[in-house]
PDB file of N, CA and C in Angstrom:
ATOM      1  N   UNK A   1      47.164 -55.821 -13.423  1.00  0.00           N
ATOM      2  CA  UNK A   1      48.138 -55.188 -14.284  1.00  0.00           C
ATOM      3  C   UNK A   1      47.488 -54.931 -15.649  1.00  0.00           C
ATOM      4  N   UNK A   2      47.934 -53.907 -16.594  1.00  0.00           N
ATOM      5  CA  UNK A   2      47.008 -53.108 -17.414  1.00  0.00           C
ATOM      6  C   UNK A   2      47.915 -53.559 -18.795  1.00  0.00           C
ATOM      7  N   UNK A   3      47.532 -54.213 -19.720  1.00  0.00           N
ATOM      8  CA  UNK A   3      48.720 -54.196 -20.946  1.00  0.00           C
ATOM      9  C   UNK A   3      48.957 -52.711 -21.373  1.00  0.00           C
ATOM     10  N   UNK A   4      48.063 -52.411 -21.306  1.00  0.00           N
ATOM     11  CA  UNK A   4      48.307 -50.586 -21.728  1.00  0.00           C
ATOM     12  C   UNK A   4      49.176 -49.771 -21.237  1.00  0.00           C
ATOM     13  N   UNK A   5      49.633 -49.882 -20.037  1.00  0.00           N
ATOM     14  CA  UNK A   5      51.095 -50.083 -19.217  1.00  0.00           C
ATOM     15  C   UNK A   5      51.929 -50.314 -19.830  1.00  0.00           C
ATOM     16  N   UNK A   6      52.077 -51.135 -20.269  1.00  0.00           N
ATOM     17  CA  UNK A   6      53.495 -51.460 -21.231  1.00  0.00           C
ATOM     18  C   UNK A   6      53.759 -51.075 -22.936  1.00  0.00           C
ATOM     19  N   UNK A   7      52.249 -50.812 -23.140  1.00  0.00           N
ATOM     20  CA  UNK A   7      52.428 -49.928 -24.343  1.00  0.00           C
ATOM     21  C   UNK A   7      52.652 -48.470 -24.212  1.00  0.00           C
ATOM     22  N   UNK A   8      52.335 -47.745 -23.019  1.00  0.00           N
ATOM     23  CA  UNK A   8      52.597 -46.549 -22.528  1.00  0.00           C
ATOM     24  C   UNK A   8      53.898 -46.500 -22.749  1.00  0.00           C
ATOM     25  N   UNK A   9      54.808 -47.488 -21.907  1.00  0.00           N
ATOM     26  CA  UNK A   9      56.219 -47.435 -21.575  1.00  0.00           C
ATOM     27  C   UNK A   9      56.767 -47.235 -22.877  1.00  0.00           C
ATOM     28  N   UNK A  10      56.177 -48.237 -23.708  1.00  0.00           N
ATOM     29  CA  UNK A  10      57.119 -48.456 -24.950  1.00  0.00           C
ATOM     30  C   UNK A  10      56.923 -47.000 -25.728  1.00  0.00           C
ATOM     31  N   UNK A  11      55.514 -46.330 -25.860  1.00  0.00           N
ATOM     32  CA  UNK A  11      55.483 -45.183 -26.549  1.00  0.00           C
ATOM     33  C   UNK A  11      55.983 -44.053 -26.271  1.00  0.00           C
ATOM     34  N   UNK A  12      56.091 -44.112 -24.616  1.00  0.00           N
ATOM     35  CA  UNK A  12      57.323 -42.672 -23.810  1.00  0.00           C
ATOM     36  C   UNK A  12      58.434 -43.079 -24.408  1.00  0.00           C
ATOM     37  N   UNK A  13      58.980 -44.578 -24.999  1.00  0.00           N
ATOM     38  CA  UNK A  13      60.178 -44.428 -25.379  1.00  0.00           C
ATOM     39  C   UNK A  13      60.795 -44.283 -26.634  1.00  0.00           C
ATOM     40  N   UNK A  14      59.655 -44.479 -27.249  1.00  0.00           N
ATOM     41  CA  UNK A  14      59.868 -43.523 -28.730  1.00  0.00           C
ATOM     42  C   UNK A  14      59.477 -42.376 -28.926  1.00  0.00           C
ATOM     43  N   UNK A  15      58.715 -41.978 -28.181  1.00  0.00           N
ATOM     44  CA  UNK A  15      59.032 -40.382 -27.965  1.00  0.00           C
ATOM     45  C   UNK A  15      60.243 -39.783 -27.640  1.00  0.00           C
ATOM     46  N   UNK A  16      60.700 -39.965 -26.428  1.00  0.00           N
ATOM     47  CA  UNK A  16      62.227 -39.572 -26.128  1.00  0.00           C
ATOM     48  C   UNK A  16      62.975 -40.104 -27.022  1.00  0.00           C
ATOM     49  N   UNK A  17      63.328 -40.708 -27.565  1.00  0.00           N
ATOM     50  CA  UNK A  17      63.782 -41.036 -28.906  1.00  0.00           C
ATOM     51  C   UNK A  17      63.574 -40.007 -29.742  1.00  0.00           C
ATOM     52  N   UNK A  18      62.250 -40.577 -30.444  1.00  0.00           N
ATOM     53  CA  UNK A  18      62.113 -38.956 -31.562  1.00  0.00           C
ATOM     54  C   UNK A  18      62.470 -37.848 -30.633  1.00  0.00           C
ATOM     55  N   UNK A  19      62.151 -37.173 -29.436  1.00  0.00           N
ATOM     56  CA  UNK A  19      62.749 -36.369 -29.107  1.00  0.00           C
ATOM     57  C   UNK A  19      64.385 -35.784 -29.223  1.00  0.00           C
ATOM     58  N   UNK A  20      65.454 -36.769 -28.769  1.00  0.00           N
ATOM     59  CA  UNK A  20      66.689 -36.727 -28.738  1.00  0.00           C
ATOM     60  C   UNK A  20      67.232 -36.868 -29.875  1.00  0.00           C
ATOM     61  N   UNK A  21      66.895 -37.389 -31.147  1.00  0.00           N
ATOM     62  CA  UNK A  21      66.897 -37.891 -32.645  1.00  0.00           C
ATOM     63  C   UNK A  21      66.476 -36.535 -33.252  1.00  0.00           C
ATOM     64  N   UNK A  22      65.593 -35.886 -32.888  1.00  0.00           N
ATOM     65  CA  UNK A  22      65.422 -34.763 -33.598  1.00  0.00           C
ATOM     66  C   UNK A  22      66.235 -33.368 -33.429  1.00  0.00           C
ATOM     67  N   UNK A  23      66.892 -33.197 -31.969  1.00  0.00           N
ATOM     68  CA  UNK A  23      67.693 -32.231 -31.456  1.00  0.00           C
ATOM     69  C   UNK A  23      68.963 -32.519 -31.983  1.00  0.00           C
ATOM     70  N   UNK A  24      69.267 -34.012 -32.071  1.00  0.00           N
ATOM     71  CA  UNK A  24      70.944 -34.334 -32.438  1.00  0.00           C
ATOM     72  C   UNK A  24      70.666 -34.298 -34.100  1.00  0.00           C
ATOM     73  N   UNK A  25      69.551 -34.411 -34.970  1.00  0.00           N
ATOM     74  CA  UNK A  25      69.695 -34.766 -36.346  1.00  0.00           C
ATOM     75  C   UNK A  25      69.890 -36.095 -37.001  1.00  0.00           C
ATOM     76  N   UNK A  26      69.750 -36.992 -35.776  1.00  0.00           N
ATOM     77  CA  UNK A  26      69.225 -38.304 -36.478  1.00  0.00           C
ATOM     78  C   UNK A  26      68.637 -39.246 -37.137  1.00  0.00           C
ATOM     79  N   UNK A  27      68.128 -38.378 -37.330  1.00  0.00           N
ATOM     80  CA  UNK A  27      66.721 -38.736 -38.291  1.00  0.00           C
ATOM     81  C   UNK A  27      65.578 -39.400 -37.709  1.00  0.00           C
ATOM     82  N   UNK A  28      65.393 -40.185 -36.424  1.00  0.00           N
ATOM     83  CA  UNK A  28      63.767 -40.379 -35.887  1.00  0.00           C
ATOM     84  C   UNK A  28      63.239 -38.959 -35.356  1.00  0.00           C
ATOM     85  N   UNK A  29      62.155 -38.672 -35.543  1.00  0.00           N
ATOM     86  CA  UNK A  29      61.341 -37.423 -34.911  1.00  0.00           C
ATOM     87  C   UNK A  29      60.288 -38.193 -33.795  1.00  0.00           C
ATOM     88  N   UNK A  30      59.740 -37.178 -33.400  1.00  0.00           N
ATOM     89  CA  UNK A  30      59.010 -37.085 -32.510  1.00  0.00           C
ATOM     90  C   UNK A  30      57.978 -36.933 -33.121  1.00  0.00           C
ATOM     91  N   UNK A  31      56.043 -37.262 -32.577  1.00  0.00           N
ATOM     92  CA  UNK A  31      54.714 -37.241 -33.134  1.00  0.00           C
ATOM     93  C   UNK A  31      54.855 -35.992 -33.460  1.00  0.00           C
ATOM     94  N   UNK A  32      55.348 -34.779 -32.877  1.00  0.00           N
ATOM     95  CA  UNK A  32      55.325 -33.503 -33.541  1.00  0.00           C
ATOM     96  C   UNK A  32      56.196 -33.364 -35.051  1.00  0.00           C
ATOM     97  N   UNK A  33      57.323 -34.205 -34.894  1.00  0.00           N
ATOM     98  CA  UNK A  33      57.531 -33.823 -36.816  1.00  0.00           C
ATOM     99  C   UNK A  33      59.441 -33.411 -36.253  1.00  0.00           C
ATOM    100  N   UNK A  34      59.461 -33.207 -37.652  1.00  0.00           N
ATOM    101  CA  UNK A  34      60.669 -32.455 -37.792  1.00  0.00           C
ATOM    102  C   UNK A  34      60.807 -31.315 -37.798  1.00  0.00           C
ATOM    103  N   UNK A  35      62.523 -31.053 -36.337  1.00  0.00           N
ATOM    104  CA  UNK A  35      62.702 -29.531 -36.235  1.00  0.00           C
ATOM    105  C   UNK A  35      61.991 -29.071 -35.261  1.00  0.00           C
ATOM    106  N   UNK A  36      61.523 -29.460 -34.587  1.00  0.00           N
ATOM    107  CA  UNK A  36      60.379 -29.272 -32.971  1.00  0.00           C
ATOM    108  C   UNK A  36      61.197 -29.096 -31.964  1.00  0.00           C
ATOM    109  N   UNK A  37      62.737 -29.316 -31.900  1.00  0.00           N
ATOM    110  CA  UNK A  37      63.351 -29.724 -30.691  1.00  0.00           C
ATOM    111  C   UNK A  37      64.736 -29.069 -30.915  1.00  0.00           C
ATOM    112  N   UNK A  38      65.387 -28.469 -30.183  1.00  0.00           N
ATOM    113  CA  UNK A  38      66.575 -27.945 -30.081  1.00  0.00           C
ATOM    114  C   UNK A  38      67.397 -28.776 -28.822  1.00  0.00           C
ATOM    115  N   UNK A  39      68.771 -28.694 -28.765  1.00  0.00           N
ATOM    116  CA  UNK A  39      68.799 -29.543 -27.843  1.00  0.00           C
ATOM    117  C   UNK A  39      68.467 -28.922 -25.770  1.00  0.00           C
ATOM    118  N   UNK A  40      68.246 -27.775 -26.337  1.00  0.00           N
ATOM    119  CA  UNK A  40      67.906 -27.509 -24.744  1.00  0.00           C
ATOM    120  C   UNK A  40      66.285 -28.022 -24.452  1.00  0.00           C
ATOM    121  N   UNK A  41      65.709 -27.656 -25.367  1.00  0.00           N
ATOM    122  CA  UNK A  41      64.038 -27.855 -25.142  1.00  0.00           C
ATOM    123  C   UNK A  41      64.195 -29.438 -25.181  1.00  0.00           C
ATOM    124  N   UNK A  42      64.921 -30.254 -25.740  1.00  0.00           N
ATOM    125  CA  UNK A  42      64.363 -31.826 -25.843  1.00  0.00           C
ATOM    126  C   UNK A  42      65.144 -31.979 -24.342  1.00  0.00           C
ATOM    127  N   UNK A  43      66.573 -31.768 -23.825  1.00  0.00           N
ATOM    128  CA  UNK A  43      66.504 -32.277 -22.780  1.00  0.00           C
ATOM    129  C   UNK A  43      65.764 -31.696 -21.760  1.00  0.00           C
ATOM    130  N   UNK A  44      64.955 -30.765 -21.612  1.00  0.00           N
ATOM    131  CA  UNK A  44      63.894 -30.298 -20.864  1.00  0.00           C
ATOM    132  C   UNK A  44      62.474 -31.212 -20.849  1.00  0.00           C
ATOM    133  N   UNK A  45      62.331 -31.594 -22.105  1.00  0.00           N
ATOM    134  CA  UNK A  45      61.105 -32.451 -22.470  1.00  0.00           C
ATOM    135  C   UNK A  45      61.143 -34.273 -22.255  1.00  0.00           C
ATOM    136  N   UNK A  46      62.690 -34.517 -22.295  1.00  0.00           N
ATOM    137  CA  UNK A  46      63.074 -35.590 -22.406  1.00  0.00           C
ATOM    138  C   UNK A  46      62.974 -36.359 -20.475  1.00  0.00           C
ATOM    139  N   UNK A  47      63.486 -35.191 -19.524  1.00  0.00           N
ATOM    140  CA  UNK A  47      63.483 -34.883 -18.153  1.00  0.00           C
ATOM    141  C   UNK A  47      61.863 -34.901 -17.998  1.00  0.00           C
ATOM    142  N   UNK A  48      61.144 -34.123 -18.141  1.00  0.00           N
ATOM    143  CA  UNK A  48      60.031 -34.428 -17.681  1.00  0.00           C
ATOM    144  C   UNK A  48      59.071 -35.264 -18.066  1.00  0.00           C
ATOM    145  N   UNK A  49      59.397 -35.818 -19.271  1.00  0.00           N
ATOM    146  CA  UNK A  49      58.775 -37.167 -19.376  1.00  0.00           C
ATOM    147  C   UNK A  49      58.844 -38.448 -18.340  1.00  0.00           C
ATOM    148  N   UNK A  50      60.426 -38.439 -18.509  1.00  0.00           N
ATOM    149  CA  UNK A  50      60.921 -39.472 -17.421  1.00  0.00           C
ATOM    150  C   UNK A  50      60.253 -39.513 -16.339  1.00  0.00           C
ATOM    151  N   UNK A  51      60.743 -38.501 -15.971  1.00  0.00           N
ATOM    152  CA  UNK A  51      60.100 -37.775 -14.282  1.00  0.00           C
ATOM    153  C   UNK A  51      59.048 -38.089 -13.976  1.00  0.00           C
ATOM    154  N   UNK A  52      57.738 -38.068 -14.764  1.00  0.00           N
ATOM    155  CA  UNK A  52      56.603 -38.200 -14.594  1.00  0.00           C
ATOM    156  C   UNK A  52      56.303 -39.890 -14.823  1.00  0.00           C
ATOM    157  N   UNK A  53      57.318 -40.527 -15.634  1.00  0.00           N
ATOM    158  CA  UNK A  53      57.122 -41.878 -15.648  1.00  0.00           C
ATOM    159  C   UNK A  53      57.716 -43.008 -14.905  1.00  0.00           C
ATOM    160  N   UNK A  54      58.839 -42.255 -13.942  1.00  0.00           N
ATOM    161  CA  UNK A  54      59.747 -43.441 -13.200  1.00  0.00           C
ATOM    162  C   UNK A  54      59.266 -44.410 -12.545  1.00  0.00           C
ATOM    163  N   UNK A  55      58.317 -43.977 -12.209  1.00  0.00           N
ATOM    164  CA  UNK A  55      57.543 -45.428 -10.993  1.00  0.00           C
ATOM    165  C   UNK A  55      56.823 -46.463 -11.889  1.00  0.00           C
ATOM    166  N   UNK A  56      56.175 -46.126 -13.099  1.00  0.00           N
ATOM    167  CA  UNK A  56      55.540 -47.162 -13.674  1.00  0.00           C
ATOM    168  C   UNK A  56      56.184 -48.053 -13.333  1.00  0.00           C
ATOM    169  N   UNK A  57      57.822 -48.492 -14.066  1.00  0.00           N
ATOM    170  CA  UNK A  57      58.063 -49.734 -14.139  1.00  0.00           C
ATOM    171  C   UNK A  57      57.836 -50.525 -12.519  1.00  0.00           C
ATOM    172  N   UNK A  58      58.710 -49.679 -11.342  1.00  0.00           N
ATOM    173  CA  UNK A  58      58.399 -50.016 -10.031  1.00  0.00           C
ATOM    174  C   UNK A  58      56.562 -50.752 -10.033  1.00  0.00           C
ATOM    175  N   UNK A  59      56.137 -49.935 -10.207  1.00  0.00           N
ATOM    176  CA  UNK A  59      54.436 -50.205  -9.914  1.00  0.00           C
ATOM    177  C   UNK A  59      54.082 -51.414 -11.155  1.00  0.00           C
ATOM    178  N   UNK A  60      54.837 -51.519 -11.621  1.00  0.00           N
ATOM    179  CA  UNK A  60      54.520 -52.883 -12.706  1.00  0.00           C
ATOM    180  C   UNK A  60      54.962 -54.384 -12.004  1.00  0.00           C
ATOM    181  N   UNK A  61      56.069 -53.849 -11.369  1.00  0.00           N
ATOM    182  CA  UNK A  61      56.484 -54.960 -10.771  1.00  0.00           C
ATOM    183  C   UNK A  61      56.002 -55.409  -9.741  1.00  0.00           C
ATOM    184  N   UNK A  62      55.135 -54.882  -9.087  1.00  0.00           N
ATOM    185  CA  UNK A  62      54.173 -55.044  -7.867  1.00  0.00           C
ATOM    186  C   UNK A  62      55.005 -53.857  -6.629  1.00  0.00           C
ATOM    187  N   UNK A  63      55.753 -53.258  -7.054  1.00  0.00           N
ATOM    188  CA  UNK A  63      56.225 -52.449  -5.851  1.00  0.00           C
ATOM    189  C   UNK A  63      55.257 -51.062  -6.084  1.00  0.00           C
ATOM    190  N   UNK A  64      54.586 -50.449  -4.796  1.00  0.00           N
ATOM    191  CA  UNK A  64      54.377 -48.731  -4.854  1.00  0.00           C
ATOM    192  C   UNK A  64      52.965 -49.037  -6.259  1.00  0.00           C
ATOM    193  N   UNK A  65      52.391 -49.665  -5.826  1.00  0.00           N
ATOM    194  CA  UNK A  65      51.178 -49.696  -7.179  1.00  0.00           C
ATOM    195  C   UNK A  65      49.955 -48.958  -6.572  1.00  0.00           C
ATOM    196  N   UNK A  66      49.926 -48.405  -5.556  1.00  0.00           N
ATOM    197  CA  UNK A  66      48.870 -47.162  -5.628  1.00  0.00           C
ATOM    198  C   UNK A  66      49.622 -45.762  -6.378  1.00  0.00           C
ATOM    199  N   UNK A  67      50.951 -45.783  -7.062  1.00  0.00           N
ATOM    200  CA  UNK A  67      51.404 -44.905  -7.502  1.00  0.00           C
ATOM    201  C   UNK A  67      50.667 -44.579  -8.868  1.00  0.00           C
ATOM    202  N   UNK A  68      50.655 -46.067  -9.395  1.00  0.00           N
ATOM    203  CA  UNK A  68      50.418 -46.141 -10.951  1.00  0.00           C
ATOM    204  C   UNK A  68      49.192 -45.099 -11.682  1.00  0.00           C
ATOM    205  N   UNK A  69      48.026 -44.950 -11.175  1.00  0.00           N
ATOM    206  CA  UNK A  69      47.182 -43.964 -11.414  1.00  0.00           C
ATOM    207  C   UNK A  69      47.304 -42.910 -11.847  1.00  0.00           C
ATOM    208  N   UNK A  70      48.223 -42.074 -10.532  1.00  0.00           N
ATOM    209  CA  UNK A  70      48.536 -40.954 -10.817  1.00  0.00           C
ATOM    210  C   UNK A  70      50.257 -40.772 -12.014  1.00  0.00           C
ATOM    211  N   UNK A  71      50.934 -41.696 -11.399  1.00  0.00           N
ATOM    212  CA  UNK A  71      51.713 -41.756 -12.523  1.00  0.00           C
ATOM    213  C   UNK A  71      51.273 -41.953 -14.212  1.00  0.00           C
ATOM    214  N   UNK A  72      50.115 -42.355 -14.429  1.00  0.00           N
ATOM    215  CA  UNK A  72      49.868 -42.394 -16.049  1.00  0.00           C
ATOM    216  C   UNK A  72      49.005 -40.908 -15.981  1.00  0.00           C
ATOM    217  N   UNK A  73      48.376 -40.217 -15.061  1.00  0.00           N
ATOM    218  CA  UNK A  73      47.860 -39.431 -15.357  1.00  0.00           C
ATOM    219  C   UNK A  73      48.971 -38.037 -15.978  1.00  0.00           C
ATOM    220  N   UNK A  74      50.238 -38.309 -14.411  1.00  0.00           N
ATOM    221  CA  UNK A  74      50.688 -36.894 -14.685  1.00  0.00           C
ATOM    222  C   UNK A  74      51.611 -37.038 -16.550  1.00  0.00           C
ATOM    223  N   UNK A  75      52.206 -38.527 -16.916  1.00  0.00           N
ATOM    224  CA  UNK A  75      53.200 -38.695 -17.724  1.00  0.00           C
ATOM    225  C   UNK A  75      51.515 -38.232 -19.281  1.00  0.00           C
ATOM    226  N   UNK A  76      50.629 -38.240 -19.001  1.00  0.00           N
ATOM    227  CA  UNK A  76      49.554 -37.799 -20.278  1.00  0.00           C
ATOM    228  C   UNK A  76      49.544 -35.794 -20.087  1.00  0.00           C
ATOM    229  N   UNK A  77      49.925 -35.624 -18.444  1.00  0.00           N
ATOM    230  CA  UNK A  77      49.596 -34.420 -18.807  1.00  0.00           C
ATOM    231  C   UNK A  77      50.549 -33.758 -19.085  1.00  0.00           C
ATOM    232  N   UNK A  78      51.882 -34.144 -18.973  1.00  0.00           N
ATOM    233  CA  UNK A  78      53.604 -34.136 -19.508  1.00  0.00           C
ATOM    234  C   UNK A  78      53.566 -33.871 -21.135  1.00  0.00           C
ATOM    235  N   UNK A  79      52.847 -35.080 -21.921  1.00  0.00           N
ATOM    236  CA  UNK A  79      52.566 -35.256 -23.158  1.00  0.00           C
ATOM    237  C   UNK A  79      51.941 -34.475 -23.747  1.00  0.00           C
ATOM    238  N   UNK A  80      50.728 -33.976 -22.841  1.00  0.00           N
ATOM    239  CA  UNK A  80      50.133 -32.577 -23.930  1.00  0.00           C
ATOM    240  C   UNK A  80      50.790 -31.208 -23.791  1.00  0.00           C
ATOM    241  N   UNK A  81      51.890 -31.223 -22.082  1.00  0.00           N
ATOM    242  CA  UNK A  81      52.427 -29.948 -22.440  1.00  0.00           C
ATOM    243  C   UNK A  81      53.173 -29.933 -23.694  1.00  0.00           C
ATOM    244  N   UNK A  82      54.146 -31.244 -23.921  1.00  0.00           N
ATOM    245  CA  UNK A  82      55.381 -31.052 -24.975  1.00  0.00           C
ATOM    246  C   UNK A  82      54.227 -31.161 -26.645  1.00  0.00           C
ATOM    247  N   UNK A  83      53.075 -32.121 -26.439  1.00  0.00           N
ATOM    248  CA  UNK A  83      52.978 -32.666 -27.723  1.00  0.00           C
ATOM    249  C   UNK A  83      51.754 -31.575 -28.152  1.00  0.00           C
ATOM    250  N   UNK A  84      50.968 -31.324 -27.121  1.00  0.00           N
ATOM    251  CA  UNK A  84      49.534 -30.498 -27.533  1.00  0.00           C
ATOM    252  C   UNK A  84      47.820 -31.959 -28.094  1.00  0.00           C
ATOM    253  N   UNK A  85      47.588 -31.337 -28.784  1.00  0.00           N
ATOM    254  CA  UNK A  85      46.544 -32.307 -29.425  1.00  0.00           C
ATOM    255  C   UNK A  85      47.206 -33.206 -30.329  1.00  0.00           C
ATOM    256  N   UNK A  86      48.968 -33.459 -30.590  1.00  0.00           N
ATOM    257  CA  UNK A  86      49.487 -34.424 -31.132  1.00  0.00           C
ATOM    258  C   UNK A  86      50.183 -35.468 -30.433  1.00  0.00           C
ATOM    259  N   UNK A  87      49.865 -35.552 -28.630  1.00  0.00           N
ATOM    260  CA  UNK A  87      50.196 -36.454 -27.813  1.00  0.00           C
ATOM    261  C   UNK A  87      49.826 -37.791 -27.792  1.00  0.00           C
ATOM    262  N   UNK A  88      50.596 -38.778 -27.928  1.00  0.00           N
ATOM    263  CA  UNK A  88      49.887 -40.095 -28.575  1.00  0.00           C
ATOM    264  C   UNK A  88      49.505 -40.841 -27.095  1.00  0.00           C
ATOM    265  N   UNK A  89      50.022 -40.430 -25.598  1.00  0.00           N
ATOM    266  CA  UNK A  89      50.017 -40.823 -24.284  1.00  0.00           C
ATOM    267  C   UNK A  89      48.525 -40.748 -24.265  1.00  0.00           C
ATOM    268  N   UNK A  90      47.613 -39.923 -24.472  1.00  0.00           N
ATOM    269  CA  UNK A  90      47.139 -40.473 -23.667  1.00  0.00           C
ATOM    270  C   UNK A  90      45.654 -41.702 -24.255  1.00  0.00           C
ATOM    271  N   UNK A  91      45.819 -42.035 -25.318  1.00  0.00           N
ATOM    272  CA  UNK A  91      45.171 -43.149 -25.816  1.00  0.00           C
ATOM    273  C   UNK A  91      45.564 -44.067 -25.033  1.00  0.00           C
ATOM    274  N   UNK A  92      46.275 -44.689 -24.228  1.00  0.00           N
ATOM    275  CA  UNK A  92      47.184 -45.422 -23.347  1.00  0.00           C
ATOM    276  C   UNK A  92      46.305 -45.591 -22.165  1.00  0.00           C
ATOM    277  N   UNK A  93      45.648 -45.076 -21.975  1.00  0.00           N
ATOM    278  CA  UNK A  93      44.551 -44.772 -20.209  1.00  0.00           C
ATOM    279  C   UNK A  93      43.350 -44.797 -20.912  1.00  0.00           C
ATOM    280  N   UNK A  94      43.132 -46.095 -20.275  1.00  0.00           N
ATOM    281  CA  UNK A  94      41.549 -46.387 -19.989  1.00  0.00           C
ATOM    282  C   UNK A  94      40.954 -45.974 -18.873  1.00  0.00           C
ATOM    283  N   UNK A  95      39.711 -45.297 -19.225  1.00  0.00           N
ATOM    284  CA  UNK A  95      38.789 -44.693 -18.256  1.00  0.00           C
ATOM    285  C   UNK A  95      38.794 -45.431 -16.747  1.00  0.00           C
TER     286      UNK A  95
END
Protein backbone atom coordinates (compact mmCIF):
# COMPACT_ATOMS: atom_id res chain seq x y z
CA UNK A 1 0.00 0.00 0.00
CA UNK A 2 1.37 3.47 -1.23
CA UNK A 3 0.91 6.56 1.38
CA UNK A 4 0.65 8.55 -1.74
CA UNK A 5 -2.72 6.87 -2.13
CA UNK A 6 -4.14 8.57 0.48
CA UNK A 7 -2.71 11.83 -0.25
CA UNK A 8 -4.11 11.45 -3.80
CA UNK A 9 -7.55 10.81 -2.20
CA UNK A 10 -7.30 13.65 0.06
CA UNK A 11 -6.12 16.08 -2.88
CA UNK A 12 -9.12 14.80 -5.43
CA UNK A 13 -11.00 16.02 -2.49
CA UNK A 14 -10.08 19.37 -2.34
CA UNK A 15 -10.21 19.72 -5.66
CA UNK A 16 -13.87 18.83 -5.99
CA UNK A 17 -14.28 21.07 -3.32
CA UNK A 18 -12.53 24.01 -4.87
CA UNK A 19 -14.35 22.83 -7.77
CA UNK A 20 -18.06 22.97 -6.36
CA UNK A 21 -17.00 26.14 -4.02
CA UNK A 22 -16.09 27.95 -6.98
CA UNK A 23 -19.36 27.28 -9.23
CA UNK A 24 -21.67 27.90 -6.04
CA UNK A 25 -19.41 31.12 -4.80
CA UNK A 26 -18.12 29.85 -1.73
CA UNK A 27 -15.21 30.96 -1.54
CA UNK A 28 -12.66 27.70 -1.72
CA UNK A 29 -11.31 27.53 -5.43
CA UNK A 30 -9.81 25.10 -7.20
CA UNK A 31 -5.58 24.95 -8.18
CA UNK A 32 -6.92 26.81 -11.23
CA UNK A 33 -8.09 30.03 -9.23
CA UNK A 34 -11.11 31.92 -9.19
CA UNK A 35 -14.09 31.89 -11.69
CA UNK A 36 -12.79 28.65 -13.66
CA UNK A 37 -16.05 26.85 -13.06
CA UNK A 38 -19.65 27.45 -13.86
CA UNK A 39 -21.93 25.15 -12.44
CA UNK A 40 -22.35 22.93 -15.52
CA UNK A 41 -18.53 22.57 -16.27
CA UNK A 42 -17.74 21.79 -12.38
CA UNK A 43 -20.42 19.14 -12.28
CA UNK A 44 -18.91 17.73 -15.46
CA UNK A 45 -15.39 17.96 -13.88
CA UNK A 46 -16.53 17.04 -10.48
CA UNK A 47 -18.15 13.47 -12.32
CA UNK A 48 -15.13 12.68 -13.94
CA UNK A 49 -12.89 13.02 -11.33
CA UNK A 50 -14.86 10.70 -9.22
CA UNK A 51 -15.28 8.33 -11.98
CA UNK A 52 -11.82 7.92 -12.57
CA UNK A 53 -11.18 7.59 -8.78
CA UNK A 54 -13.90 5.18 -7.34
CA UNK A 55 -11.93 2.08 -6.92
CA UNK A 56 -8.97 3.57 -5.13
CA UNK A 57 -10.62 3.43 -1.90
CA UNK A 58 -11.91 -0.38 -2.84
CA UNK A 59 -8.18 -1.17 -3.92
CA UNK A 60 -6.93 0.40 -0.61
CA UNK A 61 -8.78 -1.84 1.25
CA UNK A 62 -7.32 -4.89 -0.30
CA UNK A 63 -10.36 -5.45 -2.63
CA UNK A 64 -9.74 -5.26 -6.85
CA UNK A 65 -5.92 -3.99 -6.24
CA UNK A 66 -4.74 -4.82 -9.71
CA UNK A 67 -7.17 -1.87 -10.37
CA UNK A 68 -5.08 0.67 -8.48
CA UNK A 69 -2.43 1.41 -11.28
CA UNK A 70 -4.55 2.19 -13.76
CA UNK A 71 -6.92 3.95 -11.52
CA UNK A 72 -4.15 6.65 -10.41
CA UNK A 73 -3.12 6.81 -13.90
CA UNK A 74 -6.54 7.58 -15.53
CA UNK A 75 -7.71 10.07 -12.18
CA UNK A 76 -3.85 12.18 -13.30
CA UNK A 77 -5.05 12.10 -16.79
CA UNK A 78 -8.70 13.47 -15.60
CA UNK A 79 -6.54 16.23 -13.76
CA UNK A 80 -4.68 17.56 -16.67
CA UNK A 81 -7.82 17.53 -18.80
CA UNK A 82 -9.70 19.90 -16.10
CA UNK A 83 -6.38 21.44 -14.53
CA UNK A 84 -3.69 21.54 -17.59
CA UNK A 85 0.01 22.14 -16.29
CA UNK A 86 -1.83 23.36 -12.95
CA UNK A 87 -2.86 19.68 -11.95
CA UNK A 88 -1.53 18.97 -8.53
CA UNK A 89 -2.57 14.79 -9.19
CA UNK A 90 -0.11 13.92 -10.58
CA UNK A 91 2.91 14.58 -8.10
CA UNK A 92 0.92 11.79 -6.22
CA UNK A 93 2.45 8.75 -8.59
CA UNK A 94 5.59 7.49 -8.13
CA UNK A 95 7.35 6.11 -11.05
Amino acid sequence: MNQNDFLLLSELLIQIRGIASDAAGLGHVSSLGRGQFNEKEALKAIYELADAAHNIPAALAGQARFLLDGERKRLVLVGEKYFGEQSTFKGFITP
